[in-house]
N, C-alpha and C. Protein backbone atom coordinates (compact mmCIF):
# COMPACT_ATOMS: atom_id res chain seq x y z
N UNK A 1 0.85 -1.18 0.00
CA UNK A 1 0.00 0.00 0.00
C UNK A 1 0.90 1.24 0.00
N UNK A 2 0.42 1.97 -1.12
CA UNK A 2 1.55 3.44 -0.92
C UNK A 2 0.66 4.10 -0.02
N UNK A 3 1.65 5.45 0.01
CA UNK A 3 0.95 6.39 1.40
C UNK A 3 0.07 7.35 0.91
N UNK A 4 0.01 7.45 -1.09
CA UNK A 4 -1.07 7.99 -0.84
C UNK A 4 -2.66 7.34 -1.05
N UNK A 5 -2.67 5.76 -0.91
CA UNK A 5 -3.55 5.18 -0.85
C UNK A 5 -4.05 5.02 0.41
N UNK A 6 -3.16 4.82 1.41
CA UNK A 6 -3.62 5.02 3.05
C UNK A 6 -3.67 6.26 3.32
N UNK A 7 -3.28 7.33 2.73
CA UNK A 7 -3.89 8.90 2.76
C UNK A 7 -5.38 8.64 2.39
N UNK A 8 -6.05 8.34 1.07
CA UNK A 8 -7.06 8.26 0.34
C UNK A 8 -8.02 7.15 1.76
N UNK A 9 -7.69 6.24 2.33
CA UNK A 9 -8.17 5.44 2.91
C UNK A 9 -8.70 6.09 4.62
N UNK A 10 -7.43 6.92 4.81
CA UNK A 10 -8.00 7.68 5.97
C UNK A 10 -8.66 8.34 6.12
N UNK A 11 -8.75 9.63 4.96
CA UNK A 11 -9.61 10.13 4.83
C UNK A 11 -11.10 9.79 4.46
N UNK A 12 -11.08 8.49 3.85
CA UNK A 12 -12.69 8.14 3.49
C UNK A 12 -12.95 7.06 4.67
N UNK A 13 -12.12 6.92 5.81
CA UNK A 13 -12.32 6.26 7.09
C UNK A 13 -12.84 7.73 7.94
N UNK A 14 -12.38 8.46 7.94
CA UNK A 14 -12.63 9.66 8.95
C UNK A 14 -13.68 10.61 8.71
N UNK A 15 -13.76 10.19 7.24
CA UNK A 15 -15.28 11.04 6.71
C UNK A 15 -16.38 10.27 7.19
N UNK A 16 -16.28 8.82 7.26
CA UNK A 16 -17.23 7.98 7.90
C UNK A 16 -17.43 8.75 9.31
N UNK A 17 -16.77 8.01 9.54
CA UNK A 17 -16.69 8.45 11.51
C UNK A 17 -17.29 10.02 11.61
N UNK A 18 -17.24 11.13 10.78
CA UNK A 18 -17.70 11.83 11.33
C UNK A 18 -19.24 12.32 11.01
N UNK A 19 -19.10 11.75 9.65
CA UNK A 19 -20.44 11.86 9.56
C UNK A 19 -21.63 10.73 10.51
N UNK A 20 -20.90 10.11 10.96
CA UNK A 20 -21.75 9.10 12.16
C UNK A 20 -22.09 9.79 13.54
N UNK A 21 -20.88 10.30 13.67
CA UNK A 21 -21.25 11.53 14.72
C UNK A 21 -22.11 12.36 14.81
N UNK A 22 -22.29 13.19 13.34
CA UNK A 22 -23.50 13.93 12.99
C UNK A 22 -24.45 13.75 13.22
N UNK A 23 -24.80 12.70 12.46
CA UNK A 23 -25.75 11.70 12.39
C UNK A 23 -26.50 11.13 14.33
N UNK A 24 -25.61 11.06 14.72
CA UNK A 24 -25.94 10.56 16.06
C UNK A 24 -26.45 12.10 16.89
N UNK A 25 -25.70 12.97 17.08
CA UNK A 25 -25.79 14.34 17.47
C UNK A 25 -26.90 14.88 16.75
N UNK A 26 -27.67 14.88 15.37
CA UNK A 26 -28.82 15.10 15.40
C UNK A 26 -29.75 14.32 15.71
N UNK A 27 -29.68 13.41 15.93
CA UNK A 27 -30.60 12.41 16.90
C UNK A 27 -30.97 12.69 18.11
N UNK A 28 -29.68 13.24 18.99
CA UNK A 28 -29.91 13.78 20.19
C UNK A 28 -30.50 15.17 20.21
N UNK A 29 -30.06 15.93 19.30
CA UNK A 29 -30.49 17.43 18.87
C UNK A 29 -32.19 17.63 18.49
N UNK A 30 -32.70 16.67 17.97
CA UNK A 30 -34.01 15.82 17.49
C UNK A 30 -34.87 15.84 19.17
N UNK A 31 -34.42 14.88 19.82
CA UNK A 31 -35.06 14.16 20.74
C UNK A 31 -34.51 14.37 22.36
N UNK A 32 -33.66 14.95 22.49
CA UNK A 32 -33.21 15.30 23.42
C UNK A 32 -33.96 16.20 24.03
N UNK A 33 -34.46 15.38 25.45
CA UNK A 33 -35.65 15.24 26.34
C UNK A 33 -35.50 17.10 27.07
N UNK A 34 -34.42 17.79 27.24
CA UNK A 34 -33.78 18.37 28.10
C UNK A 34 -33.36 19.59 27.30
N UNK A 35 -33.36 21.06 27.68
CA UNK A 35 -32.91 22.45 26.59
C UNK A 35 -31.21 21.87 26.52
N UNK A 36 -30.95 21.55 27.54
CA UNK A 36 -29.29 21.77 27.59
C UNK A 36 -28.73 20.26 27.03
N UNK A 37 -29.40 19.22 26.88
CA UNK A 37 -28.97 18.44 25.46
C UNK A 37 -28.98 18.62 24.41
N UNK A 38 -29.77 19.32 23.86
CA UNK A 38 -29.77 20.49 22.83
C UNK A 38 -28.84 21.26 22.43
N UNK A 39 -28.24 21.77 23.33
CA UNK A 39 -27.07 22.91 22.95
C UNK A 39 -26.30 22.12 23.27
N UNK A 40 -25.86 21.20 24.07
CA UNK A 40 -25.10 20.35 23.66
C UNK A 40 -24.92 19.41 22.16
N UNK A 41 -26.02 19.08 21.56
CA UNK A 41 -25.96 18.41 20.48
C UNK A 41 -25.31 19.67 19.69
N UNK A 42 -25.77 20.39 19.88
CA UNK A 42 -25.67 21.43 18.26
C UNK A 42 -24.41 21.78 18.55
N UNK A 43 -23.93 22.04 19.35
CA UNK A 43 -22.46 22.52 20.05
C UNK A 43 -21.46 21.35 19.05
N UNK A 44 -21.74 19.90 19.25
CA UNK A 44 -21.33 18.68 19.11
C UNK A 44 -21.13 18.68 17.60
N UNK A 45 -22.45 18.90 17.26
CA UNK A 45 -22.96 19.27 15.31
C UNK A 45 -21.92 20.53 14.54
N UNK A 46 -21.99 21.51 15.50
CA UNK A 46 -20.34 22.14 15.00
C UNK A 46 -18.99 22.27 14.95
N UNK A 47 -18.70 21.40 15.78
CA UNK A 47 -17.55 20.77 15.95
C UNK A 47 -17.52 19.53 14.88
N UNK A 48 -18.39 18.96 14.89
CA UNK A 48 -18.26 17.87 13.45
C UNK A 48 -18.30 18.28 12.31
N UNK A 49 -19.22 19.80 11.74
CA UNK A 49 -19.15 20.22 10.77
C UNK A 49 -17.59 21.01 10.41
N UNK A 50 -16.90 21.24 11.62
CA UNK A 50 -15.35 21.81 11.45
C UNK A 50 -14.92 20.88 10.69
N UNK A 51 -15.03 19.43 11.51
CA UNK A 51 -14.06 18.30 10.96
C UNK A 51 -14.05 18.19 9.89
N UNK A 52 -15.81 18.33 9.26
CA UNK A 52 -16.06 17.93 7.66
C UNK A 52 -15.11 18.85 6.77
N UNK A 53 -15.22 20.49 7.37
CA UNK A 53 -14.49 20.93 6.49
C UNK A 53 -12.82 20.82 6.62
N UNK A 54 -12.24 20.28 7.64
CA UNK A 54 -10.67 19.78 7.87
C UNK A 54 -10.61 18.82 7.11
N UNK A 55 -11.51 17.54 7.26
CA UNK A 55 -11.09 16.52 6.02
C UNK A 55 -11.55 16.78 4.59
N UNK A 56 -12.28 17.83 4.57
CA UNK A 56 -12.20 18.04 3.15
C UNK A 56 -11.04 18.82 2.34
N UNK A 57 -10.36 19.79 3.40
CA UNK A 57 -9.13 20.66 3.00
C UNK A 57 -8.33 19.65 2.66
N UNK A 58 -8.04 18.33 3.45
CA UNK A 58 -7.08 17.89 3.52
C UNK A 58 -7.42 16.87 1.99
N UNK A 59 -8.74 16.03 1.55
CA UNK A 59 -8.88 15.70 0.53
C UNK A 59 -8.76 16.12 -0.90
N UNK A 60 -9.23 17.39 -0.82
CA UNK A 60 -9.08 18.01 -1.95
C UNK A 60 -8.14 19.39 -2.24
N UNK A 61 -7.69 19.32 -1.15
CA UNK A 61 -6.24 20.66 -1.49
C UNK A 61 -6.66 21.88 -1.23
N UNK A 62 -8.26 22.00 -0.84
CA UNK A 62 -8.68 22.96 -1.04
C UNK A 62 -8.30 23.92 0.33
N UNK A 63 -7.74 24.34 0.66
CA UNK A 63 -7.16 24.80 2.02
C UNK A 63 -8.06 26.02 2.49
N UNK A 64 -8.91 26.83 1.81
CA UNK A 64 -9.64 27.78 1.89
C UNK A 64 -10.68 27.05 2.81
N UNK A 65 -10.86 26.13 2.84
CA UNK A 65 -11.70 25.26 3.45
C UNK A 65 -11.59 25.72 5.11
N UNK A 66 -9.89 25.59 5.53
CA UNK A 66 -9.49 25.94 6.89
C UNK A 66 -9.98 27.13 7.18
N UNK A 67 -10.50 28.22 6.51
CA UNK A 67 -10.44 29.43 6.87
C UNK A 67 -12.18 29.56 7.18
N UNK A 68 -12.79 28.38 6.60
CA UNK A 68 -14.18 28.23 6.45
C UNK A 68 -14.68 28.39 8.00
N UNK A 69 -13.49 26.66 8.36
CA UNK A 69 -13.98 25.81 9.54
C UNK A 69 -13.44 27.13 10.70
N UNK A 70 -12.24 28.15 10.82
CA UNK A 70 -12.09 28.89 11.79
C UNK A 70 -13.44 29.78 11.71
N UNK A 71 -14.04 30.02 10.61
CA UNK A 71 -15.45 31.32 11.03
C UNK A 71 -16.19 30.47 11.87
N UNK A 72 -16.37 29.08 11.14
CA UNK A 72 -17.80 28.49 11.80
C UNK A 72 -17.42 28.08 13.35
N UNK A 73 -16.14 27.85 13.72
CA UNK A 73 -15.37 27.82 14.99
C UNK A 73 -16.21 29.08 15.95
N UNK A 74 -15.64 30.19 15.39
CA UNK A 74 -15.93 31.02 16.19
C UNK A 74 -17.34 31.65 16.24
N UNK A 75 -18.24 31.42 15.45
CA UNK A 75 -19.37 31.47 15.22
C UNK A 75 -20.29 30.25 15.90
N UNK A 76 -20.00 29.15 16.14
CA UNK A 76 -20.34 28.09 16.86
C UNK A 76 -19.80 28.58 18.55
N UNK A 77 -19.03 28.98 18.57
CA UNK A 77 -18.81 29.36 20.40
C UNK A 77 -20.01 30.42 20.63
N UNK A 78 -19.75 31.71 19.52
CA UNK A 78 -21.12 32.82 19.91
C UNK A 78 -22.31 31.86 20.41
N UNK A 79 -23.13 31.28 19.57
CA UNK A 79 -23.83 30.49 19.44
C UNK A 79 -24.13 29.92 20.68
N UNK A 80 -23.02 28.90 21.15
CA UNK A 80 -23.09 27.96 22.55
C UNK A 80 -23.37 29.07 23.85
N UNK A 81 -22.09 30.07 23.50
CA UNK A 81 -22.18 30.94 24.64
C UNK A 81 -23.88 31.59 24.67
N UNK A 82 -24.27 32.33 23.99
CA UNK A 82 -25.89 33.05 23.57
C UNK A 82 -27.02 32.04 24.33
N UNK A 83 -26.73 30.50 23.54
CA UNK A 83 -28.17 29.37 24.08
C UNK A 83 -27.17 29.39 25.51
N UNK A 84 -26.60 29.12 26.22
CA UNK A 84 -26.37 29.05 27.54
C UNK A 84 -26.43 30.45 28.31
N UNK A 85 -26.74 31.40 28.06
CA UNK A 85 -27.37 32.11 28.38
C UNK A 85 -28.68 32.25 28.57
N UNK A 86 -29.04 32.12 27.74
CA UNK A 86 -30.54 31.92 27.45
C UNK A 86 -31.67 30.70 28.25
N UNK A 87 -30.66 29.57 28.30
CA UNK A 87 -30.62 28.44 29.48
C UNK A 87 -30.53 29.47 30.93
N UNK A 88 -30.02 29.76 31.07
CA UNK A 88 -29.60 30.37 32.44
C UNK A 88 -30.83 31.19 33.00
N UNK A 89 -31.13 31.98 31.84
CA UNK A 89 -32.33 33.01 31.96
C UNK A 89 -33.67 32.83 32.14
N UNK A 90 -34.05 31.62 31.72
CA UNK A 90 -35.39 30.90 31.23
C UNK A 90 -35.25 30.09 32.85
N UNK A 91 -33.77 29.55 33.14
CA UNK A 91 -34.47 28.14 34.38
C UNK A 91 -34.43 29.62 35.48
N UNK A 92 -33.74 30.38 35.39
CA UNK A 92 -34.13 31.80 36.38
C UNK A 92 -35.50 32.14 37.04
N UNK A 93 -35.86 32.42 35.21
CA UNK A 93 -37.79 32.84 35.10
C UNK A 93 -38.21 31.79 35.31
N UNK A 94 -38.13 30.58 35.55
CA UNK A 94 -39.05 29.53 36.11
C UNK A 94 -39.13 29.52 37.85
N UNK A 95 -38.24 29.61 38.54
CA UNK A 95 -37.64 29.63 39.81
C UNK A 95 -37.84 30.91 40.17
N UNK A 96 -38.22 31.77 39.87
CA UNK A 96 -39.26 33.24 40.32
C UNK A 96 -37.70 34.37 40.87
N UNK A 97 -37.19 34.19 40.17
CA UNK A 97 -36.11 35.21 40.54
C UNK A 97 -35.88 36.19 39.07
N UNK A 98 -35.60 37.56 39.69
CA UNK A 98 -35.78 38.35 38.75
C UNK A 98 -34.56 38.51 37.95
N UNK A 99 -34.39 38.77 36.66
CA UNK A 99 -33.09 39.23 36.21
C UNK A 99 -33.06 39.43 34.98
């Protein structure tokens, strides 16, 4: 086996794996009984969508790709940080405290 056939092999091993992750994380994102499994899934769902675009830089050369996965990086923390807020605020207003 040359290395760039176990290159070609890892990458269509790791594209598996992450799209299984996805796959599983919208399941939980779906059905997840609880607000804060939720933002956990989706939290989970952008971190896998990074990966997609890391193994795709790395498949197709396309390196612009990296610059993709740093927006959605930091755009996925806004995100987590905002719904955990929002968590915070809501179990607040349930529990009769003002804020």
């Amino acid at each position: 086996m040359t290395s760039a056939e176990f290159l070609d092999l890892s990458v269509y091993a790791t594209f598996v794996m992450v799209m299984l992750s996805l796959a599983i994380a919208f399941v939980r994102l779906a059905l997840g009984p609880t607000l804060a499994d939720r933002v956990v899934a989706l939290d989970m769902m952008t971190v896998t969508i990074i990966a997609v675009c890391g193994v795709a830089a790395v498949a197709t050369g396309v390196y612009a790709l990296l610059d993709v996965a740093l927006v959605l990086a930091l755009v996925g923390f806004l995100a987590t940080v905002a719904l955990a807020r929002f968590a915070e605020r809501r179990e607040a207003r349930q529990k009769g405290d003002p804020q």
